[in-house]
C-alpha atoms as a PDB file:
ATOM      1  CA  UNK A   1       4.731 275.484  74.745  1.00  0.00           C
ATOM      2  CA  UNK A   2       7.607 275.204  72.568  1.00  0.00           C
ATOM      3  CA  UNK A   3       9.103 272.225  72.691  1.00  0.00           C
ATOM      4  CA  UNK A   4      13.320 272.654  73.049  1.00  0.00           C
ATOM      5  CA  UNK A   5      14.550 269.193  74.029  1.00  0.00           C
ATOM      6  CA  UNK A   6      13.663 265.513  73.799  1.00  0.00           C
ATOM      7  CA  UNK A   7      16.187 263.137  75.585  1.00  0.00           C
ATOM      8  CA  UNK A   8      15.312 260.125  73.609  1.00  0.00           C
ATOM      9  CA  UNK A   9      15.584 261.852  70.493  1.00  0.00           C
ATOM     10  CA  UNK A  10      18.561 260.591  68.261  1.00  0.00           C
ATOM     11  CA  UNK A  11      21.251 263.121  67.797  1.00  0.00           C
ATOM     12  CA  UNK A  12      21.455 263.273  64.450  1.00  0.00           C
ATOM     13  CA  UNK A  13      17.454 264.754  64.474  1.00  0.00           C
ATOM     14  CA  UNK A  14      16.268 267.753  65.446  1.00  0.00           C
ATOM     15  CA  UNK A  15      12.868 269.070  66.650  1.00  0.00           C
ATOM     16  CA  UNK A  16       9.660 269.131  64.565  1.00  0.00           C
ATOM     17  CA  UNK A  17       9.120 273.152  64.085  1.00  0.00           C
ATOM     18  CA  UNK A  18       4.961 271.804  64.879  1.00  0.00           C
ATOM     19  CA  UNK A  19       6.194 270.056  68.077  1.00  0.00           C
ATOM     20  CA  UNK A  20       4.189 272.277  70.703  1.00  0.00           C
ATOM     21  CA  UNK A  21       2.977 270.959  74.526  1.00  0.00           C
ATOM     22  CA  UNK A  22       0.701 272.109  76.807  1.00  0.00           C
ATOM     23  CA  UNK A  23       1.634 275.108  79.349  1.00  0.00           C
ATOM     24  CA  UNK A  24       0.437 274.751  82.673  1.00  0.00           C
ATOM     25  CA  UNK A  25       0.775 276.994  85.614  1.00  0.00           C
ATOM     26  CA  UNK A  26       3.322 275.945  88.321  1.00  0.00           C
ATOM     27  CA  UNK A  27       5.221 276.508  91.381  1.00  0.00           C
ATOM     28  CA  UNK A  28       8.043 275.484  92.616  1.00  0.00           C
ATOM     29  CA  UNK A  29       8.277 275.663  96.563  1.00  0.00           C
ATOM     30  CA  UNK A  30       9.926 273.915  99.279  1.00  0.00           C
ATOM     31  CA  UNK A  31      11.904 270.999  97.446  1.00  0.00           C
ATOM     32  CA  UNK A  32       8.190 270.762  95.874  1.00  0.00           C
ATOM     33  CA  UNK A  33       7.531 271.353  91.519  1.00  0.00           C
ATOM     34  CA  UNK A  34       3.092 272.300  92.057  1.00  0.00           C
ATOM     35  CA  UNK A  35       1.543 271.663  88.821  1.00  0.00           C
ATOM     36  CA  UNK A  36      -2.205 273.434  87.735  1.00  0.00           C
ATOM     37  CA  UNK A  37      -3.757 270.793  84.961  1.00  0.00           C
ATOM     38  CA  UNK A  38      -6.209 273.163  85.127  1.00  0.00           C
ATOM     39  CA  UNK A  39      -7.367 276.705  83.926  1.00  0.00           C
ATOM     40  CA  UNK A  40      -4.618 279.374  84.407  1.00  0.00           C
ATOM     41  CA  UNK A  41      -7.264 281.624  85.692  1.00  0.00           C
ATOM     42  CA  UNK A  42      -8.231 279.398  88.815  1.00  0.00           C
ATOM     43  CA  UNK A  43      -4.591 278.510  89.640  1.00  0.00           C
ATOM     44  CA  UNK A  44      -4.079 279.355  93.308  1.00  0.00           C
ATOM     45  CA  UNK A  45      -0.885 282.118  92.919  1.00  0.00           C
ATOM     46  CA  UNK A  46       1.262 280.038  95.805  1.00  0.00           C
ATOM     47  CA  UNK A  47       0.264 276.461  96.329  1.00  0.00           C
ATOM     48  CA  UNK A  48      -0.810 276.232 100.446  1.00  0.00           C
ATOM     49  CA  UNK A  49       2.593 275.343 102.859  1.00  0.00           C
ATOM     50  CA  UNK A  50       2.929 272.910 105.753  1.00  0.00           C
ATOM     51  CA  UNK A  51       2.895 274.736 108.733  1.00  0.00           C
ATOM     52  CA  UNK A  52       3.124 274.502 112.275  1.00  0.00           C
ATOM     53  CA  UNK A  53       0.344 275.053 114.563  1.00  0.00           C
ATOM     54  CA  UNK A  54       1.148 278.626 115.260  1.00  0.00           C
ATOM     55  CA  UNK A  55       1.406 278.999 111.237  1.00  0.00           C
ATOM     56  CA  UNK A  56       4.962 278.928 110.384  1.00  0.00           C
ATOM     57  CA  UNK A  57       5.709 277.040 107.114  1.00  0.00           C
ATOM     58  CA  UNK A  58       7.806 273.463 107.894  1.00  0.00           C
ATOM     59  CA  UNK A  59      10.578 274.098 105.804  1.00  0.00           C
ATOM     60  CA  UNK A  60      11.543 277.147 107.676  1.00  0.00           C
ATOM     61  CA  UNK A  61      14.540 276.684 110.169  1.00  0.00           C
ATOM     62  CA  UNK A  62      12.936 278.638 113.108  1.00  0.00           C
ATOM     63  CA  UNK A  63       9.910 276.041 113.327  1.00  0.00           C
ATOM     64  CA  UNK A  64      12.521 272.956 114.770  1.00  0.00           C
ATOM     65  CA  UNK A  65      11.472 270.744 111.916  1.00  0.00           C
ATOM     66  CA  UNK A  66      13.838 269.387 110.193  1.00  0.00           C
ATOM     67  CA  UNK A  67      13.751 269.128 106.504  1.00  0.00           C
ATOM     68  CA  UNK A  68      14.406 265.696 104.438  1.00  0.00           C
ATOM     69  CA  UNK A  69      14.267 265.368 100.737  1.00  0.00           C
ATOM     70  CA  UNK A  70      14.387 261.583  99.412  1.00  0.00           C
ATOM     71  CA  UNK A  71      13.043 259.634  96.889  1.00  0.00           C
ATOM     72  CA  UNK A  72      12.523 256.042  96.800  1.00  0.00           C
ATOM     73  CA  UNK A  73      11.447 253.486  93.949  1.00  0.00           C
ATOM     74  CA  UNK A  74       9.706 251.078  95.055  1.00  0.00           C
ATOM     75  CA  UNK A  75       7.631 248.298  92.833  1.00  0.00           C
ATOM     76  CA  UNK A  76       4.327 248.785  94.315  1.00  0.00           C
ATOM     77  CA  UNK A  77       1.175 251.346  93.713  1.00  0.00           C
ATOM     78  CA  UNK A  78       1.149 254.412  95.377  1.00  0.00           C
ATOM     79  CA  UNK A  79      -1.767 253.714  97.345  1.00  0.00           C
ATOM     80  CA  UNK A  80      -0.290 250.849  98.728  1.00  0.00           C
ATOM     81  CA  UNK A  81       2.337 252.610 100.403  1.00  0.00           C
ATOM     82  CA  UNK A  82       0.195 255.222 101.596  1.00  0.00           C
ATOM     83  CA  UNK A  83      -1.821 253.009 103.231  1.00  0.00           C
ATOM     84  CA  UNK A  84       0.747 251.412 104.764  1.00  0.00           C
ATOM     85  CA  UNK A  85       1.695 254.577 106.091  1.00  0.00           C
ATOM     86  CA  UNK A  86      -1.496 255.648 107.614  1.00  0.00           C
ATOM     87  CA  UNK A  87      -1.895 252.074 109.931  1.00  0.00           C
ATOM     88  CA  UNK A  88       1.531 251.641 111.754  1.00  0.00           C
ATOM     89  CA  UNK A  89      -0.510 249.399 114.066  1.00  0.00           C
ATOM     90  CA  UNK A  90      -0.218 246.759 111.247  1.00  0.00           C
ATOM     91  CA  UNK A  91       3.470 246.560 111.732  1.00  0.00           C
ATOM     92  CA  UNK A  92       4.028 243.600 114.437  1.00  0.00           C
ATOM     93  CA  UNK A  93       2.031 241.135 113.421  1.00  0.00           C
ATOM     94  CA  UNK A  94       1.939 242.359 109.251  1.00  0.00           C
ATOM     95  CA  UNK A  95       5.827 242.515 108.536  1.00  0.00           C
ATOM     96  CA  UNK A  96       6.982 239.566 111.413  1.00  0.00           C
ATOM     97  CA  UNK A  97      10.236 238.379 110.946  1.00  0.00           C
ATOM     98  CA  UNK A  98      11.364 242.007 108.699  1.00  0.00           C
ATOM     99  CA  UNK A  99      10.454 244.887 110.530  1.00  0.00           C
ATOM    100  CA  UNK A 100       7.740 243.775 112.829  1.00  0.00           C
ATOM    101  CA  UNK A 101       8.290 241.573 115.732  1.00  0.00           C
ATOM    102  CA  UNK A 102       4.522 240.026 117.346  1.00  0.00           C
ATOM    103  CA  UNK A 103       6.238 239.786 120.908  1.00  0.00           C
ATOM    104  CA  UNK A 104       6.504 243.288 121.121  1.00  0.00           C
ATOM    105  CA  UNK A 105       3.057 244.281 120.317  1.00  0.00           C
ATOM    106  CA  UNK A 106       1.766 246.791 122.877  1.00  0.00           C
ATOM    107  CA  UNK A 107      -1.425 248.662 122.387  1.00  0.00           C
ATOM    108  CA  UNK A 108      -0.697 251.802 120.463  1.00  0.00           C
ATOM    109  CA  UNK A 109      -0.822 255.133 122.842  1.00  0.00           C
ATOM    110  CA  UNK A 110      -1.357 257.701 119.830  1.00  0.00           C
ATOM    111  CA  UNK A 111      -2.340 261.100 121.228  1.00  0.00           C
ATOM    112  CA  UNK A 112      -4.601 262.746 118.857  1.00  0.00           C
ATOM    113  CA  UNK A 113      -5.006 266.315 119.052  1.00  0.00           C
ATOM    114  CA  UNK A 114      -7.424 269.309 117.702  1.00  0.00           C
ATOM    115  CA  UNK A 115      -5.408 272.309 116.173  1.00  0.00           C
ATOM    116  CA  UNK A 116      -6.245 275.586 114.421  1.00  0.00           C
ATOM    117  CA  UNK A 117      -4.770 274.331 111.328  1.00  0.00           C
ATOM    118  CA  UNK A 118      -6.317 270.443 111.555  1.00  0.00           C
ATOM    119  CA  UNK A 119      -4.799 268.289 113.559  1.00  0.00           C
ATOM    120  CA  UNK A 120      -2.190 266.357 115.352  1.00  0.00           C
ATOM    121  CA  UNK A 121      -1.197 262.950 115.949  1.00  0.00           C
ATOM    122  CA  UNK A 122       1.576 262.003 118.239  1.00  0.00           C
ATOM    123  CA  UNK A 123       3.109 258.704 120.048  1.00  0.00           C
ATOM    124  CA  UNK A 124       5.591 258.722 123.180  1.00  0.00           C
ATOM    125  CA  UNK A 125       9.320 259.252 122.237  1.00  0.00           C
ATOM    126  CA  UNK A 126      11.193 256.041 121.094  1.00  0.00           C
ATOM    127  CA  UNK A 127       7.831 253.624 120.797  1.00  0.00           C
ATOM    128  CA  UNK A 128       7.410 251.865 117.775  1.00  0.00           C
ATOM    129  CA  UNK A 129       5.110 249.372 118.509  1.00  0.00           C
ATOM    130  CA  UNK A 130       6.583 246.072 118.010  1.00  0.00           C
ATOM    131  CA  UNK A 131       9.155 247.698 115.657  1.00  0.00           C
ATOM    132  CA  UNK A 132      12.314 246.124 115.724  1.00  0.00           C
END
């Protein structure tokens, strides 16, 4: 808990011998930094991995996923965005004249599927619903 560094400190300062933080239990994994607000003693010793159906993790190059790290930004609450995610049917008719183009619209074919480890969604190669 030791604190060693503050950024916005002025050089000419130096650290508080009192200045102490909080430890909490964490885990780095997969591009990923897993923080435990929590207890120590009900910290999970490996946070759980995305896997594939048949178990192995994502990020590992024999599953045929492919990896993408990026980070974006954006002025707008997170749950905004999430929910955008989670409703791609809004698209056409939400984001005309961007994105989204109303004369495309089709009804969307998702596939929804039951797996061991939850499950799957999954649309037809190359349809995007009115996405331009």
């Amino acid at each position: 808990g030791k604190v060693v560094d503050i950024p916005a400190m002025l050089e000419d300062k130096t650290i508080p011998s009192n200045a102490k933080v909080q430890v909490y239990p964490l885990h780095e994994q997969d591009g990923v930094v897993y923080v435990w607000p929590g207890a120590a003693e009900d910290a999970a010793a490996t946070p759980p991995r995305d896997c594939t159906d048949s178990g192995t993790p994502l990020a590992d190059p024999s599953s045929g996923f492919v990896m993408s790290l990026m980070c974006v930004d954006l002025p707008i609450d997170h749950a905004l965005m999430i929910e955008n995610l989670l409703d791609p049917a809004h698209v056409p008719f939400t984001h005309e004249g961007t994105i989204g183009n109303r004369k495309k619209i089709e009804r969307l074919q998702m596939t929804v599927t039951k797996t061991a480890n939850g499950f799957r969604g999954s649309v037809k190669e190359g349809y995007y619903n009115g996405f331009e």
